[in-house]
PDB file of N, CA and C in Angstrom:
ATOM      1  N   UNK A   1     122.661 102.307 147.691  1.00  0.00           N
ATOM      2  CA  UNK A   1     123.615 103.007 146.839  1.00  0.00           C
ATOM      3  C   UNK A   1     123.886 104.392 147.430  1.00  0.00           C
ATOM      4  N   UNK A   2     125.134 104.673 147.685  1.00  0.00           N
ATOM      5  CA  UNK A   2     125.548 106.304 148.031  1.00  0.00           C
ATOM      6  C   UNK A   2     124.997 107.120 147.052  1.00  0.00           C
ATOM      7  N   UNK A   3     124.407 108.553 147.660  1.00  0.00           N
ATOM      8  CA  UNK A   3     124.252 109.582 146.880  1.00  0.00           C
ATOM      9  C   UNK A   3     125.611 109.776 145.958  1.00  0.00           C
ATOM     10  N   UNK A   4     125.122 110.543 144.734  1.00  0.00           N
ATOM     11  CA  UNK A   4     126.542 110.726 143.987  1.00  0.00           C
ATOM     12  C   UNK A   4     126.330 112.422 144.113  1.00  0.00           C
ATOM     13  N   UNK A   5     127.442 113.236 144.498  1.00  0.00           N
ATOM     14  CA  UNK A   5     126.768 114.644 144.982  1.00  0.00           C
ATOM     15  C   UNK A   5     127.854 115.217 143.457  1.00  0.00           C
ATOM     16  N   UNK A   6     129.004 114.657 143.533  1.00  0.00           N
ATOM     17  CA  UNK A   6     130.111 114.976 142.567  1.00  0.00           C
ATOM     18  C   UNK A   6     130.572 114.188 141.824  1.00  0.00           C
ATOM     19  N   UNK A   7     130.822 114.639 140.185  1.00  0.00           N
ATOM     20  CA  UNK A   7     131.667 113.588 139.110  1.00  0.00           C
ATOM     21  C   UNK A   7     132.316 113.102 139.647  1.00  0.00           C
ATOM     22  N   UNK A   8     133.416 113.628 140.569  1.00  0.00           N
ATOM     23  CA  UNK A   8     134.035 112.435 141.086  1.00  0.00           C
ATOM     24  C   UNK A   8     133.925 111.418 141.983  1.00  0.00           C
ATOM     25  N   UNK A   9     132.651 111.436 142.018  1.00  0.00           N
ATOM     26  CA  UNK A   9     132.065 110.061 142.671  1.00  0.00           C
ATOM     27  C   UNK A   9     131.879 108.803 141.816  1.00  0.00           C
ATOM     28  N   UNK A  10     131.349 109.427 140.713  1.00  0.00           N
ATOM     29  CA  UNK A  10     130.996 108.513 139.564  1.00  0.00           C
ATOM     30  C   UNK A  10     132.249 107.432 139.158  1.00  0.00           C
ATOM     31  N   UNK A  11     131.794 105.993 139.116  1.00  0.00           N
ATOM     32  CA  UNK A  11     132.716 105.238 138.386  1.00  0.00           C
ATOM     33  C   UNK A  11     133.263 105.312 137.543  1.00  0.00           C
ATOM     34  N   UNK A  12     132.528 105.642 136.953  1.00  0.00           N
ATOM     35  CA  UNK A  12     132.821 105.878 134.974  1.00  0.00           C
ATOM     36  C   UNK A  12     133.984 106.941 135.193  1.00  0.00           C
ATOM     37  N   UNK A  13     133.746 107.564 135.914  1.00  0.00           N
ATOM     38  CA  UNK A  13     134.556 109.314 135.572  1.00  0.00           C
ATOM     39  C   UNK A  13     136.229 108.555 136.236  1.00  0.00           C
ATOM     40  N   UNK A  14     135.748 107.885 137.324  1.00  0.00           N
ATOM     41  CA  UNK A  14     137.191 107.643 137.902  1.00  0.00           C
ATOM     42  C   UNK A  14     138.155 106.456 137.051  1.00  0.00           C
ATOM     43  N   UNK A  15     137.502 105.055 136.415  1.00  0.00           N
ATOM     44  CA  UNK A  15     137.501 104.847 135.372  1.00  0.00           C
ATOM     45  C   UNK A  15     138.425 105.229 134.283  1.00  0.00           C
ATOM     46  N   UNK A  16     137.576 106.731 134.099  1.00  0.00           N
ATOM     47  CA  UNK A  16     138.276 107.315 132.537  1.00  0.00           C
ATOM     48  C   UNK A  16     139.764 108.228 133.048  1.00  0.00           C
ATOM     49  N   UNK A  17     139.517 108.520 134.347  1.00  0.00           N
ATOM     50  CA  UNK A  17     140.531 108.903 134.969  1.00  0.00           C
ATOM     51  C   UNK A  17     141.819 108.385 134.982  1.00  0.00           C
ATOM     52  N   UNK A  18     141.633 107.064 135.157  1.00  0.00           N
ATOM     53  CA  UNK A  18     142.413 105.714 135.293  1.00  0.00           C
ATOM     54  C   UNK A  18     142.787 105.610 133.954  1.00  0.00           C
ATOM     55  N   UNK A  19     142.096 105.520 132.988  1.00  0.00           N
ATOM     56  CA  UNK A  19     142.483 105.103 131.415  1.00  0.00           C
ATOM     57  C   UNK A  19     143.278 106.542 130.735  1.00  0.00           C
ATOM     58  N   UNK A  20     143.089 108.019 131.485  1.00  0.00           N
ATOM     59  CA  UNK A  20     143.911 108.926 130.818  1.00  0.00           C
ATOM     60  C   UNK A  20     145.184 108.969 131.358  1.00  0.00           C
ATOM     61  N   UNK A  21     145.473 108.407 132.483  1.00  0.00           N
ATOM     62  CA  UNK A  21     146.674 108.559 133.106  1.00  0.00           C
ATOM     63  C   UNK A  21     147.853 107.461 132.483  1.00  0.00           C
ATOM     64  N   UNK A  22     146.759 106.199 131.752  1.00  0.00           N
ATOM     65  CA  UNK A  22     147.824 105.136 131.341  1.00  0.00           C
ATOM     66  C   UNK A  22     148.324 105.392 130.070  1.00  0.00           C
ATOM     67  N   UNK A  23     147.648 106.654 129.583  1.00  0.00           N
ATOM     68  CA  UNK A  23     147.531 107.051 127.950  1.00  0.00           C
ATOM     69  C   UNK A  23     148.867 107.828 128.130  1.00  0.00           C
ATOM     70  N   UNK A  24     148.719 109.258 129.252  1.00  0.00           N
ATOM     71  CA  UNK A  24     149.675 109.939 129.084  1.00  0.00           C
ATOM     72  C   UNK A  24     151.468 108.848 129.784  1.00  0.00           C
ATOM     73  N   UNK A  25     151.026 108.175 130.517  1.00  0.00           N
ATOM     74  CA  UNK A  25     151.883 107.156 130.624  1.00  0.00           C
ATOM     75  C   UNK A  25     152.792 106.504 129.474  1.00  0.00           C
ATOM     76  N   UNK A  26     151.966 105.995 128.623  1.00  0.00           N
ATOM     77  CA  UNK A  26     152.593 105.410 127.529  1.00  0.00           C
ATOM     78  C   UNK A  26     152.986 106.027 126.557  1.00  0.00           C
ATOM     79  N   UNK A  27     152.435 107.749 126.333  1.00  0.00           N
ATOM     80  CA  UNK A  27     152.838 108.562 125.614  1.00  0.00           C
ATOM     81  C   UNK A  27     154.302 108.770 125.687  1.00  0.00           C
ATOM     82  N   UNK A  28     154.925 108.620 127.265  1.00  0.00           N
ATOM     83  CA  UNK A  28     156.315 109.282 127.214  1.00  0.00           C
ATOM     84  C   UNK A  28     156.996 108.687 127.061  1.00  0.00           C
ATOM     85  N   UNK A  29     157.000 107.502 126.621  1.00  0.00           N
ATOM     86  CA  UNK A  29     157.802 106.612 125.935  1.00  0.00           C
ATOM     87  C   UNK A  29     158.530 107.730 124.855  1.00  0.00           C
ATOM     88  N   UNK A  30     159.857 107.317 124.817  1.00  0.00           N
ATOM     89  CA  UNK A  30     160.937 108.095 124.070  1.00  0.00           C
ATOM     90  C   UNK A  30     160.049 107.907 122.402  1.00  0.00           C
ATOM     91  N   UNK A  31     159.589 106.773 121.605  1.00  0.00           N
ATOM     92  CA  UNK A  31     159.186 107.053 120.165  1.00  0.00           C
ATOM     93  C   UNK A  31     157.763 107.409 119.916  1.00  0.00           C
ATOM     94  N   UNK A  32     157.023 107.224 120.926  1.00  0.00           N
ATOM     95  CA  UNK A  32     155.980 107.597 121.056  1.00  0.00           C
ATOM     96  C   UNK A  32     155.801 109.415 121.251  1.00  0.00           C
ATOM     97  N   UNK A  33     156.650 109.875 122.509  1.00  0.00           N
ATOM     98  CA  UNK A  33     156.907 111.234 122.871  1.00  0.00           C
ATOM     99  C   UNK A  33     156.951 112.045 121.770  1.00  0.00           C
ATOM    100  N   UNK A  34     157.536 111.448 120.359  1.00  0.00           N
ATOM    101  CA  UNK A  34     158.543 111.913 118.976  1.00  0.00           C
ATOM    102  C   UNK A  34     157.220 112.067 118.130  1.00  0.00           C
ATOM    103  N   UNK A  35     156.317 110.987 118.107  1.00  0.00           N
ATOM    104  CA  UNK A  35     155.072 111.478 117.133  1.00  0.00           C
ATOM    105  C   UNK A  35     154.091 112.468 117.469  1.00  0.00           C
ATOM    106  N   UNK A  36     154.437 114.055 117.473  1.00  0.00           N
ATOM    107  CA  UNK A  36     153.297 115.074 118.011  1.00  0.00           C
ATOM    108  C   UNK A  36     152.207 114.881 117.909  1.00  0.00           C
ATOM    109  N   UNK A  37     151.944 114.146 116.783  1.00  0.00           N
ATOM    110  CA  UNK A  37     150.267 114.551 116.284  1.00  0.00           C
ATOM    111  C   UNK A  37     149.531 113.320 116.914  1.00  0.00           C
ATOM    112  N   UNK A  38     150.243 111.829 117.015  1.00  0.00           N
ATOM    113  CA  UNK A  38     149.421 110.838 117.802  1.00  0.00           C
ATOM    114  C   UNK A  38     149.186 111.210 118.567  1.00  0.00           C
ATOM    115  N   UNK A  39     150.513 111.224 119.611  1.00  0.00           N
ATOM    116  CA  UNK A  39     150.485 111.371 120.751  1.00  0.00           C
ATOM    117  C   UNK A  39     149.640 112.437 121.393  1.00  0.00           C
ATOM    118  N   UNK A  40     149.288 113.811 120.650  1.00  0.00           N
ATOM    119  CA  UNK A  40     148.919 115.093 121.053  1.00  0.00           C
ATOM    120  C   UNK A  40     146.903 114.326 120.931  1.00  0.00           C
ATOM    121  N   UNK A  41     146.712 113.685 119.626  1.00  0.00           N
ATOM    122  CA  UNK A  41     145.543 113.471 119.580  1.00  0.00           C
ATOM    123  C   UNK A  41     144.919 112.399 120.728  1.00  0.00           C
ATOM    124  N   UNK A  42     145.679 111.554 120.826  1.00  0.00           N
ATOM    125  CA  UNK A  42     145.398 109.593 121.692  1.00  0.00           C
ATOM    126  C   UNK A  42     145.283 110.806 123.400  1.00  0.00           C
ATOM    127  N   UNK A  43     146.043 111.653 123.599  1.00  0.00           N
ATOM    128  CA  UNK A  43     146.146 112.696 124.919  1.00  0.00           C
ATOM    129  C   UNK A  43     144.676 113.310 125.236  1.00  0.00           C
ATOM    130  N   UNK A  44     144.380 113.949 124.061  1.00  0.00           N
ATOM    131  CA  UNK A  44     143.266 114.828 123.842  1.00  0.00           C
ATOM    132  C   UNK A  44     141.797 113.874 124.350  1.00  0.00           C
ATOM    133  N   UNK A  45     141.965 112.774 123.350  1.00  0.00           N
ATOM    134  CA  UNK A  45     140.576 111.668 123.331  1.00  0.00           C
ATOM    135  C   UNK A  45     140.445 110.862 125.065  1.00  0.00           C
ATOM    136  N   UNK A  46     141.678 110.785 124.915  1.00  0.00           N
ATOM    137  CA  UNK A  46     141.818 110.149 126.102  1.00  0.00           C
ATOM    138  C   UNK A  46     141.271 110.791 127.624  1.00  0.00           C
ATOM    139  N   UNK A  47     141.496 112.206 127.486  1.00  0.00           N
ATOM    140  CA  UNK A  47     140.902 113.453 128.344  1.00  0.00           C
ATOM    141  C   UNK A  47     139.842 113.689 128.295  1.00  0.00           C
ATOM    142  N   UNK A  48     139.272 113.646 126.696  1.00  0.00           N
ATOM    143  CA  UNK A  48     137.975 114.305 126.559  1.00  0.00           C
ATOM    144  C   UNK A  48     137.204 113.178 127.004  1.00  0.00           C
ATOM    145  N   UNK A  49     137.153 111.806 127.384  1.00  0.00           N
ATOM    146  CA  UNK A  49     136.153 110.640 127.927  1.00  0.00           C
ATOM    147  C   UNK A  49     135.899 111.117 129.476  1.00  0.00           C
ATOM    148  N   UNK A  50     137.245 111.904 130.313  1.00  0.00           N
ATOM    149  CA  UNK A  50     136.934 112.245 131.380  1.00  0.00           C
ATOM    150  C   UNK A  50     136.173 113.225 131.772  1.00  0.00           C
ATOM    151  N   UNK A  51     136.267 114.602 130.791  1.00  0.00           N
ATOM    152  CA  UNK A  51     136.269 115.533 131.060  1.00  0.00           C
ATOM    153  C   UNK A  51     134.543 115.537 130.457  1.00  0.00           C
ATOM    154  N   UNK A  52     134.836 115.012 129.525  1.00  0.00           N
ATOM    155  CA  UNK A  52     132.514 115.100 129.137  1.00  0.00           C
ATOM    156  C   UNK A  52     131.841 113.999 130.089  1.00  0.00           C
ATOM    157  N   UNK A  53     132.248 113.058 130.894  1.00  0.00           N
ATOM    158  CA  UNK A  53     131.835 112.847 131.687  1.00  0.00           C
ATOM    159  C   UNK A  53     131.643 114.041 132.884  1.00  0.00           C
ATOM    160  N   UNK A  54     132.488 114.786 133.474  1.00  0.00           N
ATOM    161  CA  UNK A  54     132.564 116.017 134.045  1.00  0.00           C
ATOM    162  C   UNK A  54     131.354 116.980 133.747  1.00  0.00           C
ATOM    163  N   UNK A  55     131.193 117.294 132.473  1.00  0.00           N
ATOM    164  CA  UNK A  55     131.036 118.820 131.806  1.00  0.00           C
ATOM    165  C   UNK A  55     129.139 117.822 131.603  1.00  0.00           C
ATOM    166  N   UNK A  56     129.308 116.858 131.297  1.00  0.00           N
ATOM    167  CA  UNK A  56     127.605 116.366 131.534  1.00  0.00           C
ATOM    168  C   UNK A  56     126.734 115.719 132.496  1.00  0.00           C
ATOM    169  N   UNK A  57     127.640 115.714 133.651  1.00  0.00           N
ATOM    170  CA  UNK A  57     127.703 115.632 135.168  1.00  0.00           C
ATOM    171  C   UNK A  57     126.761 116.790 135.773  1.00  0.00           C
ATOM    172  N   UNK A  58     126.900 118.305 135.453  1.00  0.00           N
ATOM    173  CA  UNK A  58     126.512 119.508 135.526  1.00  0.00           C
ATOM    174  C   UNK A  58     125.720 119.647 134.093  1.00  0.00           C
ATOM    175  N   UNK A  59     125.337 119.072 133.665  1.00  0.00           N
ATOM    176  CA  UNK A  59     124.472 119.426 132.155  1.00  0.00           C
ATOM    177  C   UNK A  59     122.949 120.140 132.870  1.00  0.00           C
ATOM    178  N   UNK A  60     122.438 119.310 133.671  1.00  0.00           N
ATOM    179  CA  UNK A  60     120.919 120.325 133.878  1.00  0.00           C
ATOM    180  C   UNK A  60     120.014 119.094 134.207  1.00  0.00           C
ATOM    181  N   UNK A  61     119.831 117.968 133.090  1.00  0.00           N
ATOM    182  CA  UNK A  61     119.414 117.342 132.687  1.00  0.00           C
ATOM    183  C   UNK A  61     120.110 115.658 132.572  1.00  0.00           C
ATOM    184  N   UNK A  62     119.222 114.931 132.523  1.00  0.00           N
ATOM    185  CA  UNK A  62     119.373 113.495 132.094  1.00  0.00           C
ATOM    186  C   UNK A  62     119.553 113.202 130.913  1.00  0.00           C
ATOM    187  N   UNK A  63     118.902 113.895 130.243  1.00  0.00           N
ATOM    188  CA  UNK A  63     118.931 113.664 128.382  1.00  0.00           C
ATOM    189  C   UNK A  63     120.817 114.652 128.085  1.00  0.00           C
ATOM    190  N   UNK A  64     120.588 115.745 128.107  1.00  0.00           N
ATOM    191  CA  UNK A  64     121.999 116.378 128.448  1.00  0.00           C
ATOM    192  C   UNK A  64     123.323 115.506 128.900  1.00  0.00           C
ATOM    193  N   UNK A  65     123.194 114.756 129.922  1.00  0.00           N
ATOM    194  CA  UNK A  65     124.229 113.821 130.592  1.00  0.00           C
ATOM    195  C   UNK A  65     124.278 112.761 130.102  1.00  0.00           C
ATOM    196  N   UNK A  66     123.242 112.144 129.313  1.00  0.00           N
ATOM    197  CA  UNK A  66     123.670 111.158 128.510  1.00  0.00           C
ATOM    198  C   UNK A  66     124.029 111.733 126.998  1.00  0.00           C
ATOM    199  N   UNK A  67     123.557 112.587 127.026  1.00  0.00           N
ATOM    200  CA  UNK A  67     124.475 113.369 125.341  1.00  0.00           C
ATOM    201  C   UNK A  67     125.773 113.283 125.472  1.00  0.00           C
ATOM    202  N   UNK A  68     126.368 113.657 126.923  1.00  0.00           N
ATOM    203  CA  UNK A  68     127.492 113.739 127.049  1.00  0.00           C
ATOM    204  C   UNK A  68     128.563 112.271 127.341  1.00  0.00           C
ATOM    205  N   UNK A  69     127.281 112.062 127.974  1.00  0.00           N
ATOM    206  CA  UNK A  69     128.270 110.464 128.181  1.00  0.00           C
ATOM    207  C   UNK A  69     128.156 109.784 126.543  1.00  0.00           C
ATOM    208  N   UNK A  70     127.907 110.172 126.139  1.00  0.00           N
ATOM    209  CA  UNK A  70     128.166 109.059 124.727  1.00  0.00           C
ATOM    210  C   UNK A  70     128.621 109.725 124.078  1.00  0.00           C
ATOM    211  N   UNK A  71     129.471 110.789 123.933  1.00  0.00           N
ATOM    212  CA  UNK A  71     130.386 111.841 123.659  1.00  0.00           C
ATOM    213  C   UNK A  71     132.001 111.074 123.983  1.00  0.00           C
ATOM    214  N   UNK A  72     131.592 111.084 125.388  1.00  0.00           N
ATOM    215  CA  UNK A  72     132.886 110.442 125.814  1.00  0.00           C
ATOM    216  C   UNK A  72     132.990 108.943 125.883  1.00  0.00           C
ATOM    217  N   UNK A  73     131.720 108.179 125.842  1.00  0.00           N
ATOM    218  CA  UNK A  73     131.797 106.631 125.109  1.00  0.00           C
ATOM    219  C   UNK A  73     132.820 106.743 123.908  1.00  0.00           C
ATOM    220  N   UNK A  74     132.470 107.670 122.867  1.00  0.00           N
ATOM    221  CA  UNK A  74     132.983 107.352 121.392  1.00  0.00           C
ATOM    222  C   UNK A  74     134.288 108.247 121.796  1.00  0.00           C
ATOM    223  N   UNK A  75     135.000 108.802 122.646  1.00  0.00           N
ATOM    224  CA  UNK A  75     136.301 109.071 122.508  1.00  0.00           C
ATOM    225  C   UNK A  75     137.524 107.801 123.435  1.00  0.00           C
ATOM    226  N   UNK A  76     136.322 106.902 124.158  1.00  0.00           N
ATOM    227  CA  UNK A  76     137.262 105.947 124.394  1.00  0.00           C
ATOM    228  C   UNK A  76     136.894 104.720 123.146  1.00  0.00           C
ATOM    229  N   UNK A  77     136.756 104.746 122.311  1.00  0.00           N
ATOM    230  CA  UNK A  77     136.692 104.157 121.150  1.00  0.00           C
ATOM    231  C   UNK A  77     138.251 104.420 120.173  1.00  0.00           C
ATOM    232  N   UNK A  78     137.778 105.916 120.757  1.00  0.00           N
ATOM    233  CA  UNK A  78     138.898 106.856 119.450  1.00  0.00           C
ATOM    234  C   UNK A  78     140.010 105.835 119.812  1.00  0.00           C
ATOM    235  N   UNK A  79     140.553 106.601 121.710  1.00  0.00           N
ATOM    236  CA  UNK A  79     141.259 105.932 122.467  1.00  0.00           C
ATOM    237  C   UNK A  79     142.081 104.754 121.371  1.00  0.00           C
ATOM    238  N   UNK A  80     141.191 103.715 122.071  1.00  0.00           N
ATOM    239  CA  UNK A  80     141.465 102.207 121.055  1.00  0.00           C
ATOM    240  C   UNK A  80     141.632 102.202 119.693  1.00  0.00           C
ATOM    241  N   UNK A  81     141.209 103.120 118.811  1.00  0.00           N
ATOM    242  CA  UNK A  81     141.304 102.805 117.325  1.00  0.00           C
ATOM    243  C   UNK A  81     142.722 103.195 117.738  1.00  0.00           C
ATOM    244  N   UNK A  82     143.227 104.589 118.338  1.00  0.00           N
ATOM    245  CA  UNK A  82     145.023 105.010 118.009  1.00  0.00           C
ATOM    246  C   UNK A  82     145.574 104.164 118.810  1.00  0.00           C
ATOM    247  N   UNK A  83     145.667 103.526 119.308  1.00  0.00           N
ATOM    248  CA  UNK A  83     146.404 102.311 120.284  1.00  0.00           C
ATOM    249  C   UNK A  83     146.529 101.549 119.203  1.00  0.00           C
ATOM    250  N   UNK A  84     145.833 101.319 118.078  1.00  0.00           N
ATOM    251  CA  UNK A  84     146.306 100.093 117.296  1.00  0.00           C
ATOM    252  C   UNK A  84     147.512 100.785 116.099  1.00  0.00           C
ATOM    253  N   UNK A  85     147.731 102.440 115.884  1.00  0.00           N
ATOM    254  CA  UNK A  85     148.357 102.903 115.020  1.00  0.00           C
ATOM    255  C   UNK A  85     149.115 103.098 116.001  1.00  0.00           C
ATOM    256  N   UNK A  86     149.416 103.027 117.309  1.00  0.00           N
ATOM    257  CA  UNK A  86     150.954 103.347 117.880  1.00  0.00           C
ATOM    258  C   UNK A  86     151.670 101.824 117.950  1.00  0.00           C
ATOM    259  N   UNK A  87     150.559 100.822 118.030  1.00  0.00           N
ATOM    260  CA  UNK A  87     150.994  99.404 117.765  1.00  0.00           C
ATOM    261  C   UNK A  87     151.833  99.197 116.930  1.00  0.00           C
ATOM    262  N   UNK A  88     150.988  99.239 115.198  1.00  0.00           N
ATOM    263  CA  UNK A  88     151.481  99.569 114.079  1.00  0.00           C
ATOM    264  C   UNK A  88     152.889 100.200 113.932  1.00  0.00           C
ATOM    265  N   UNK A  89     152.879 101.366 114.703  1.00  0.00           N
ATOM    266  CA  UNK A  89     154.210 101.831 114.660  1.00  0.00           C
ATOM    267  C   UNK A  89     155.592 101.457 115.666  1.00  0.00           C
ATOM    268  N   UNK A  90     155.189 100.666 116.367  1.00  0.00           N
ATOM    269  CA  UNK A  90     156.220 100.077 117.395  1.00  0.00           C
ATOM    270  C   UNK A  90     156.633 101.263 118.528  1.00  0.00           C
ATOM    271  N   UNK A  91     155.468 101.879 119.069  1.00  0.00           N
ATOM    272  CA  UNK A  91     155.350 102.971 119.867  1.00  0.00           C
ATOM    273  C   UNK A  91     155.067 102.303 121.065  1.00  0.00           C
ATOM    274  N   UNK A  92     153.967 100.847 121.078  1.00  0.00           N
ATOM    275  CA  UNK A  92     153.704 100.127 122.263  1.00  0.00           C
ATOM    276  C   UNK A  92     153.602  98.983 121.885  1.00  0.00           C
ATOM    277  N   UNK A  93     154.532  98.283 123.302  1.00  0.00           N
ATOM    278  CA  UNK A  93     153.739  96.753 122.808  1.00  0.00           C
ATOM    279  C   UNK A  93     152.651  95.893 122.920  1.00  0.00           C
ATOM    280  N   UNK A  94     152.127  94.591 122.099  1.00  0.00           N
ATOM    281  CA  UNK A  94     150.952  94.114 122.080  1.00  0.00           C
ATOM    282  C   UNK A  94     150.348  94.259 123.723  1.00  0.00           C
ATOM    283  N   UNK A  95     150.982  94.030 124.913  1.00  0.00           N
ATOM    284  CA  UNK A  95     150.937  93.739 125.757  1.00  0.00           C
ATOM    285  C   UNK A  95     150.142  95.217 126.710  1.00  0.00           C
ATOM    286  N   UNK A  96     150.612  96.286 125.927  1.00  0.00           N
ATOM    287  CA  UNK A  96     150.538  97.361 126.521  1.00  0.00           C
ATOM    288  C   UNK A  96     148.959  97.786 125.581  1.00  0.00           C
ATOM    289  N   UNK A  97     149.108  97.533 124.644  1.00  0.00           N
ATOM    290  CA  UNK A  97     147.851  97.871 123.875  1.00  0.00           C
ATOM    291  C   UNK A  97     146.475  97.168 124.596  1.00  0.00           C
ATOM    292  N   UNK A  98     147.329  96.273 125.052  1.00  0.00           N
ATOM    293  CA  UNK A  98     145.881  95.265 125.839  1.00  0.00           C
ATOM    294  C   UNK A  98     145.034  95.621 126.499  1.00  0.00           C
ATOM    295  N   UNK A  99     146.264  96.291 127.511  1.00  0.00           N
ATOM    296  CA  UNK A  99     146.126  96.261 129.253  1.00  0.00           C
ATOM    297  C   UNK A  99     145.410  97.779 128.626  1.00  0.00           C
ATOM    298  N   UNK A 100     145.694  98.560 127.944  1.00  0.00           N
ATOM    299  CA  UNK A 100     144.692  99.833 128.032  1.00  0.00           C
ATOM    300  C   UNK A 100     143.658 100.050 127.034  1.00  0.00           C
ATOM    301  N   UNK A 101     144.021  99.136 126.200  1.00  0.00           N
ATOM    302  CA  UNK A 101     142.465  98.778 125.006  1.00  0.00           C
ATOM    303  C   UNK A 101     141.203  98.263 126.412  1.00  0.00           C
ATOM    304  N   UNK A 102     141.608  97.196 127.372  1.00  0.00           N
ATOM    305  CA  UNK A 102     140.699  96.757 128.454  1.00  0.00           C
ATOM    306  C   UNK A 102     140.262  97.723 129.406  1.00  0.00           C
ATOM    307  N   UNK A 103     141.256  98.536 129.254  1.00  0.00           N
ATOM    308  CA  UNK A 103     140.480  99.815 130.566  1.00  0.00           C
ATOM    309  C   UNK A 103     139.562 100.590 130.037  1.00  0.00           C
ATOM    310  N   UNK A 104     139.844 101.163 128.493  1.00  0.00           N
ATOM    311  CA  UNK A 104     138.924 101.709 127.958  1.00  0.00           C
ATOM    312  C   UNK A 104     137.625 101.054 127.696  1.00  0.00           C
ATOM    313  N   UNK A 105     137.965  99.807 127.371  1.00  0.00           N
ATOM    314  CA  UNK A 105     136.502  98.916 127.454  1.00  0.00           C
ATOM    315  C   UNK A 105     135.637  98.656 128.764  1.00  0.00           C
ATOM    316  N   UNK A 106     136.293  98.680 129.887  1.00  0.00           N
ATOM    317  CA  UNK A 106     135.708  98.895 131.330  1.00  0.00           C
ATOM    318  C   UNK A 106     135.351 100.429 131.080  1.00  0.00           C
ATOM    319  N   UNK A 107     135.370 101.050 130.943  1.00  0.00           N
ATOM    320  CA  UNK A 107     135.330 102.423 130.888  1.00  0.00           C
ATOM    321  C   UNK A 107     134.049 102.958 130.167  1.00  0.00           C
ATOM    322  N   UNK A 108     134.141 101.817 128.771  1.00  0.00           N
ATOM    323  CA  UNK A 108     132.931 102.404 128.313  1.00  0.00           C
ATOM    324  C   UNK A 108     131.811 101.703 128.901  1.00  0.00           C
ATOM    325  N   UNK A 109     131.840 100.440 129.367  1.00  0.00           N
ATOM    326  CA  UNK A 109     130.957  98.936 130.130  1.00  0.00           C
ATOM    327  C   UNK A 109     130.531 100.193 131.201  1.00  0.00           C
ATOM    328  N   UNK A 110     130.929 100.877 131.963  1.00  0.00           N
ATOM    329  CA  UNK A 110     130.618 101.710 132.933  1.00  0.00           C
ATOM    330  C   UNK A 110     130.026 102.843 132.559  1.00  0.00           C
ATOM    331  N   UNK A 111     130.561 103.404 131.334  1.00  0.00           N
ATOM    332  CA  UNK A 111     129.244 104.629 130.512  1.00  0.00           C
ATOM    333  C   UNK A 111     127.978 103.715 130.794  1.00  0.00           C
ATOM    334  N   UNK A 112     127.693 102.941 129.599  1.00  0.00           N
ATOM    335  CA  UNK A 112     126.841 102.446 129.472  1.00  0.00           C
ATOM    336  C   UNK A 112     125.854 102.338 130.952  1.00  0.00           C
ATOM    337  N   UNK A 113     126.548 101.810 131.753  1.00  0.00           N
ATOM    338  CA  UNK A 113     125.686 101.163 132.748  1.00  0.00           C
ATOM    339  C   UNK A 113     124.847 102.838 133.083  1.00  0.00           C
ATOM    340  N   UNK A 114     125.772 103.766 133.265  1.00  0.00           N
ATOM    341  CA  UNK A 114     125.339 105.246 133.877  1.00  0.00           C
ATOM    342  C   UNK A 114     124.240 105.457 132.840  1.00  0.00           C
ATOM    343  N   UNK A 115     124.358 105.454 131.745  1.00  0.00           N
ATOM    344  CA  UNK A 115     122.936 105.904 130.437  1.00  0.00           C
ATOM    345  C   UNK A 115     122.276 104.968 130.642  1.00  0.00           C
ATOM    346  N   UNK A 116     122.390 103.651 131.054  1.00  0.00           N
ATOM    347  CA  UNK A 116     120.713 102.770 131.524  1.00  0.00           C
ATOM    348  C   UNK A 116     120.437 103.167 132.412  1.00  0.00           C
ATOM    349  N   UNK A 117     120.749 103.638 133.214  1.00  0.00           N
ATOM    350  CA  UNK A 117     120.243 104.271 134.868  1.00  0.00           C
ATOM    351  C   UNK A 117     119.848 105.280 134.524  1.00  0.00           C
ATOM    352  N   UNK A 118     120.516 106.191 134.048  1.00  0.00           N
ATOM    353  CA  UNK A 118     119.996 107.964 133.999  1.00  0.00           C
ATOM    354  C   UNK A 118     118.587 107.449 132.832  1.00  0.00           C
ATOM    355  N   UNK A 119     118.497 106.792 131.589  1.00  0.00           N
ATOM    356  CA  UNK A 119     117.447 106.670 131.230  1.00  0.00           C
ATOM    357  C   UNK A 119     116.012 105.817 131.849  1.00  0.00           C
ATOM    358  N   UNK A 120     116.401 105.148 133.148  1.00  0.00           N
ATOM    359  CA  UNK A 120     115.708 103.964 133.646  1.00  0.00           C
ATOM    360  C   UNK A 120     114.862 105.082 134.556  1.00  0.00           C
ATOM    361  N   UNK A 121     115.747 105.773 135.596  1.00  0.00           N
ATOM    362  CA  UNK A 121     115.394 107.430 136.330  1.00  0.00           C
ATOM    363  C   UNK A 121     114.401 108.610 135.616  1.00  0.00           C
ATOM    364  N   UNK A 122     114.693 108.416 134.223  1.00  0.00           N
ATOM    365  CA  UNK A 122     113.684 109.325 133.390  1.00  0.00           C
ATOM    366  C   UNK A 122     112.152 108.714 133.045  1.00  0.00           C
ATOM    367  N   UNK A 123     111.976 107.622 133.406  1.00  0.00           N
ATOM    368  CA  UNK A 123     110.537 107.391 133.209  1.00  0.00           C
ATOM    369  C   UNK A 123     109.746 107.825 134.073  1.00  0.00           C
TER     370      UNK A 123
END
């Protein structure tokens, strides 16, 4: 296995990288663009899975970096819960809800794997 020297080595991080870019993607959809507060929030969650992967990357600690990674586990959750209220609202279609409900679920399949390792490393 390669040393990981930087977050952006990490899967997970590139991953969530991948899943914020399809978020702000689908945001600019013309009726989607129109709802500030989804769109501003599904933006935010969607960032914050990358960015606390990042910010607990540099935590100090193992216990710290998995605080953080399950920080950003439960914002690609969020992710998916508002994908089903832009559904609801005919902001995206089933098709589109899929393809990025599945990235976020790779996304979190890849947290996970990083918090069994960083806890497997702590014994």
């Amino acid at each position: 296995m390669a040393r990981i020297e930087r977050f952006e080595d990490l899967q997970c991080w590139q991953k969530a990288r991948e899943l914020a870019n399809r978020v702000y993607e689908l945001t600019r959809k013309e009726k989607f663009a129109r709802d500030f507060e989804l769109r501003d929030q599904i933006r935010r969650a969607a960032g914050s899975v990358m960015h606390n992967i990042a910010e607990g990357f540099d935590a100090g600690s193992n216990a710290e970096f998995i605080r953080f990674l399950k920080m950003a586990r439960r914002s690609a959750s969020e992710v998916q819960s508002q994908l089903y209220l832009a559904l609801d609202q005919d902001y995206i279609t089933e098709d589109e809800l899929r393809f990025v409900y599945d990235l976020a679920t790779e996304t979190k399949r890849l947290i996970n794997g990083m918090i069994a390792y960083l806890r497997k490393s702590s014994r």
